[in-house]
Protein backbone atom coordinates (compact mmCIF):
# COMPACT_ATOMS: atom_id res chain seq x y z
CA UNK A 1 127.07 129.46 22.55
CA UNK A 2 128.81 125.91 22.94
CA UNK A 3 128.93 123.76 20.44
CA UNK A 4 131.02 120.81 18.94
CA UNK A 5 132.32 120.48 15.51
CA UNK A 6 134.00 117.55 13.35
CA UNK A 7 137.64 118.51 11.68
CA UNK A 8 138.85 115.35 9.11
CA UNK A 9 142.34 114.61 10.47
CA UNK A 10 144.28 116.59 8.06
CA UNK A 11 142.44 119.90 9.08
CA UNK A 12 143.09 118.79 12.31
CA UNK A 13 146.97 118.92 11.78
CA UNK A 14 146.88 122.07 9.54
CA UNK A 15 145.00 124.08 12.60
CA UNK A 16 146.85 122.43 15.60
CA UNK A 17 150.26 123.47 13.80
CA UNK A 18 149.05 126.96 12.77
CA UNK A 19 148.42 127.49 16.68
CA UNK A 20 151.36 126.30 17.22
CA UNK A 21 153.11 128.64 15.38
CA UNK A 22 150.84 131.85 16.45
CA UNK A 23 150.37 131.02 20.39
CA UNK A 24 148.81 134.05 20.55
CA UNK A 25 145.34 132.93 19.47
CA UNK A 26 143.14 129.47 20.43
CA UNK A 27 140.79 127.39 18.43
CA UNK A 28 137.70 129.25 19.57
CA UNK A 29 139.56 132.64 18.34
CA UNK A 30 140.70 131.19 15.29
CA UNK A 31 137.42 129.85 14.46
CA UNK A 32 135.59 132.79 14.97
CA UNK A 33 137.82 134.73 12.88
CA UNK A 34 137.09 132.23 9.99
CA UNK A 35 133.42 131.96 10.44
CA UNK A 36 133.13 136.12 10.66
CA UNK A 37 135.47 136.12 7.30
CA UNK A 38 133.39 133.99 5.61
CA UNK A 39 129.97 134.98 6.83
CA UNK A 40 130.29 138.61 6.28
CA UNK A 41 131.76 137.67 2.83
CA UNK A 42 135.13 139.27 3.40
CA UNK A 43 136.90 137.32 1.26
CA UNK A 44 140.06 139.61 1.94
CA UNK A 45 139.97 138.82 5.57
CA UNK A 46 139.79 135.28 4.56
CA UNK A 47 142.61 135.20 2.99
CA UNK A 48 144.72 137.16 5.14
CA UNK A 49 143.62 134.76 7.88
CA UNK A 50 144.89 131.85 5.99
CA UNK A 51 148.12 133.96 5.15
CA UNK A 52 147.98 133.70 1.49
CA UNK A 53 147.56 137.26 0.50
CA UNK A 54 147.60 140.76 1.71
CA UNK A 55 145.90 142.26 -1.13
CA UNK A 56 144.82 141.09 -4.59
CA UNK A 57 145.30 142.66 -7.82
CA UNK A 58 141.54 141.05 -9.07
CA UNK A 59 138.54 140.38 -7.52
CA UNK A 60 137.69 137.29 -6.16
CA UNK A 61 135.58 136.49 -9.57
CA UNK A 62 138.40 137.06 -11.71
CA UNK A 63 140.40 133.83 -11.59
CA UNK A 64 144.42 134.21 -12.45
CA UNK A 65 143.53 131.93 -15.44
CA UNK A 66 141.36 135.04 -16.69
CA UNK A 67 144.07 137.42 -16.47
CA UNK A 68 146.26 134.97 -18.36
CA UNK A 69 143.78 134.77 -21.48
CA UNK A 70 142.58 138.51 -21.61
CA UNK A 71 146.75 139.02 -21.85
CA UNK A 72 147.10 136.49 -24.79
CA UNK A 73 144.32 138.01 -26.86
């Protein structure tokens, strides 16, 4: 399928300079890696897509801000 889609100028900068750095992959690849992340609720694959981390210590319900209060009890 073909189809056009809007990205707000900053997005726009963030994804031209991530191909930029990963010539590798295009726009259509790096979109449909992001839409099959977030469809299939992989959160994981997510956020290994947007490089942030490998693997998590909590789940994706479990906020950092809840690991910080259930220590201070």
């Amino acid at each position: 399928m073909r189809t056009t889609i809007y990205l707000p100028n900053d997005l726009a900068r963030v994804v031209e300079a991530y191909l930029k750095e990963h010539p590798q992959t295009n726009l259509s690849a790096l979109v449909q890696e992001a839409l099959e992340a977030r469809l299939r609720r992989n959160p994981a694959a997510l956020l290994e897509l947007a490089g942030v981390v490998e693997k998590a210590s909590g789940s994706a319900g479990e906020g950092a801000e809840d690991r910080l209060h259930r220590r201070e009890r």
